[in-house]
C-alpha atoms as a PDB file:
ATOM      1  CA  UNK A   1      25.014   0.656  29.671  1.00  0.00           C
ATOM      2  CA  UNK A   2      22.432   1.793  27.130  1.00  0.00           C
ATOM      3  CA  UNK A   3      19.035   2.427  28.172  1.00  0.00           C
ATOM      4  CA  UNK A   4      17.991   1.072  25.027  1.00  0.00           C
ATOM      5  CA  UNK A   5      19.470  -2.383  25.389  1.00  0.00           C
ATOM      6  CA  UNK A   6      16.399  -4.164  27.108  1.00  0.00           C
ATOM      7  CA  UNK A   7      14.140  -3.446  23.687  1.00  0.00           C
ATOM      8  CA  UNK A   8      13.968  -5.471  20.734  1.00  0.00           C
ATOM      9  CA  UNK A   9      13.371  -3.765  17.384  1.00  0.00           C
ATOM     10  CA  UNK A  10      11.105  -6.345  16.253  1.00  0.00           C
ATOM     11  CA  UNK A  11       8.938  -6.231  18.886  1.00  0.00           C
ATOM     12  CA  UNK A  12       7.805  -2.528  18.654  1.00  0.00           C
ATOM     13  CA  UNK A  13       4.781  -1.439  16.561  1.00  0.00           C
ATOM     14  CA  UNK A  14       6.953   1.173  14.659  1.00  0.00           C
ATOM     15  CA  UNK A  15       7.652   0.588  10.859  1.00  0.00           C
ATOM     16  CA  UNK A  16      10.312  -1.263   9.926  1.00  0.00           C
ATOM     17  CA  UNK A  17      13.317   0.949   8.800  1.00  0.00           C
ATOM     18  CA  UNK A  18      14.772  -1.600   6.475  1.00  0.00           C
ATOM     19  CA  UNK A  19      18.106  -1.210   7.875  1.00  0.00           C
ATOM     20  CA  UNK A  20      18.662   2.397   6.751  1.00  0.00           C
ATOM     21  CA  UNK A  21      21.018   3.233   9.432  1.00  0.00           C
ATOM     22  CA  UNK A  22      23.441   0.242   8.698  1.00  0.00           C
ATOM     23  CA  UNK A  23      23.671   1.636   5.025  1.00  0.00           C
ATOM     24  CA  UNK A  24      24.126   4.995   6.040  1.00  0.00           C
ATOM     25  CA  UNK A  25      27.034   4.420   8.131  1.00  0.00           C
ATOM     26  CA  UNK A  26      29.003   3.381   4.771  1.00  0.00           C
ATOM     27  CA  UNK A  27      28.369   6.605   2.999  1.00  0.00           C
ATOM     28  CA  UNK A  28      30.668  10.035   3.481  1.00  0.00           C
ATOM     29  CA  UNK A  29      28.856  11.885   6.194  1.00  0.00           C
ATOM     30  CA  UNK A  30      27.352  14.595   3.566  1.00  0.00           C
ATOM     31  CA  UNK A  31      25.446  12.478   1.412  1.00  0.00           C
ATOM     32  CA  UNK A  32      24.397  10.154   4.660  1.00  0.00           C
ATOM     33  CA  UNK A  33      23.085  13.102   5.945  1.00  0.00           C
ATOM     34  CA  UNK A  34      20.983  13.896   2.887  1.00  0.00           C
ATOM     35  CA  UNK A  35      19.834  10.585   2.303  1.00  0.00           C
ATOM     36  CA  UNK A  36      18.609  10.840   5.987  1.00  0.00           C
ATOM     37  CA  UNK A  37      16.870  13.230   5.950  1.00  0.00           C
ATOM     38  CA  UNK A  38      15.229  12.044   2.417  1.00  0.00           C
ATOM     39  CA  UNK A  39      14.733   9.197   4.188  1.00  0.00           C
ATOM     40  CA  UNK A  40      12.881  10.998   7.421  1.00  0.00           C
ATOM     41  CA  UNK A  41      10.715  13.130   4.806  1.00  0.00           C
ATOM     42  CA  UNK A  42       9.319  10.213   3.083  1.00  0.00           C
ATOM     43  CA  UNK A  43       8.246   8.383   5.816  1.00  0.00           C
ATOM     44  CA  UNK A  44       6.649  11.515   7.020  1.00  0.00           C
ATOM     45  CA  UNK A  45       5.055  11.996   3.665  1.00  0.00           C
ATOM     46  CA  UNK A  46       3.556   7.969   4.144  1.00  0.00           C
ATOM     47  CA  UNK A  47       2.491   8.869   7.825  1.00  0.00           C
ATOM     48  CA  UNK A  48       0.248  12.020   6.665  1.00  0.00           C
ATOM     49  CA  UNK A  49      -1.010  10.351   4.208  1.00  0.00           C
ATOM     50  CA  UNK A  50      -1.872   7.545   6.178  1.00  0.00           C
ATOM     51  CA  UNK A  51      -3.590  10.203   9.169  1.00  0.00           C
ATOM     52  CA  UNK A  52      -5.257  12.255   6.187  1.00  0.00           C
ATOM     53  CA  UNK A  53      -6.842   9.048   5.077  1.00  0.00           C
ATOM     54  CA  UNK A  54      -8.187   8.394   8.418  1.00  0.00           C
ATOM     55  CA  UNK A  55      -9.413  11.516   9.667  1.00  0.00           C
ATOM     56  CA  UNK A  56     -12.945  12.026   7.595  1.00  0.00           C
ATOM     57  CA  UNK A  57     -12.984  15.721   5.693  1.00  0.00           C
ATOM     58  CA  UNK A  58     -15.219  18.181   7.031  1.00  0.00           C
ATOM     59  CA  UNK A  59     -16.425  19.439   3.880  1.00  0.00           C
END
């Protein structure tokens, strides 16, 4: 059994992924893997930006 199975997607409070994984899984494993990690950096890029926003500058 996965220890996963109990949660539903739609109920978390994480950002939707827009199904990235489904259309990853049709790619060769090279350019999945890219576009992952593209994918990964991007959303970290939104989630800084999002903090920095937030966080008032000390200057």
């Amino acid at each position: 059994m996965d220890d996963y199975e109990h949660l539903d997607p739609d109920e978390s409070e994480y950002a939707p992924v827009d199904h990235t994984a489904q259309r990853l899984a049709l790619l060769p494993l090279e350019e999945a893997h890219d576009r992952l990690l593209l994918t990964v950096a991007q959303e970290a890029d939104r989630l800084a930006k999002e903090i920095a926003a937030r966080i008032p500058s000390e200057n």
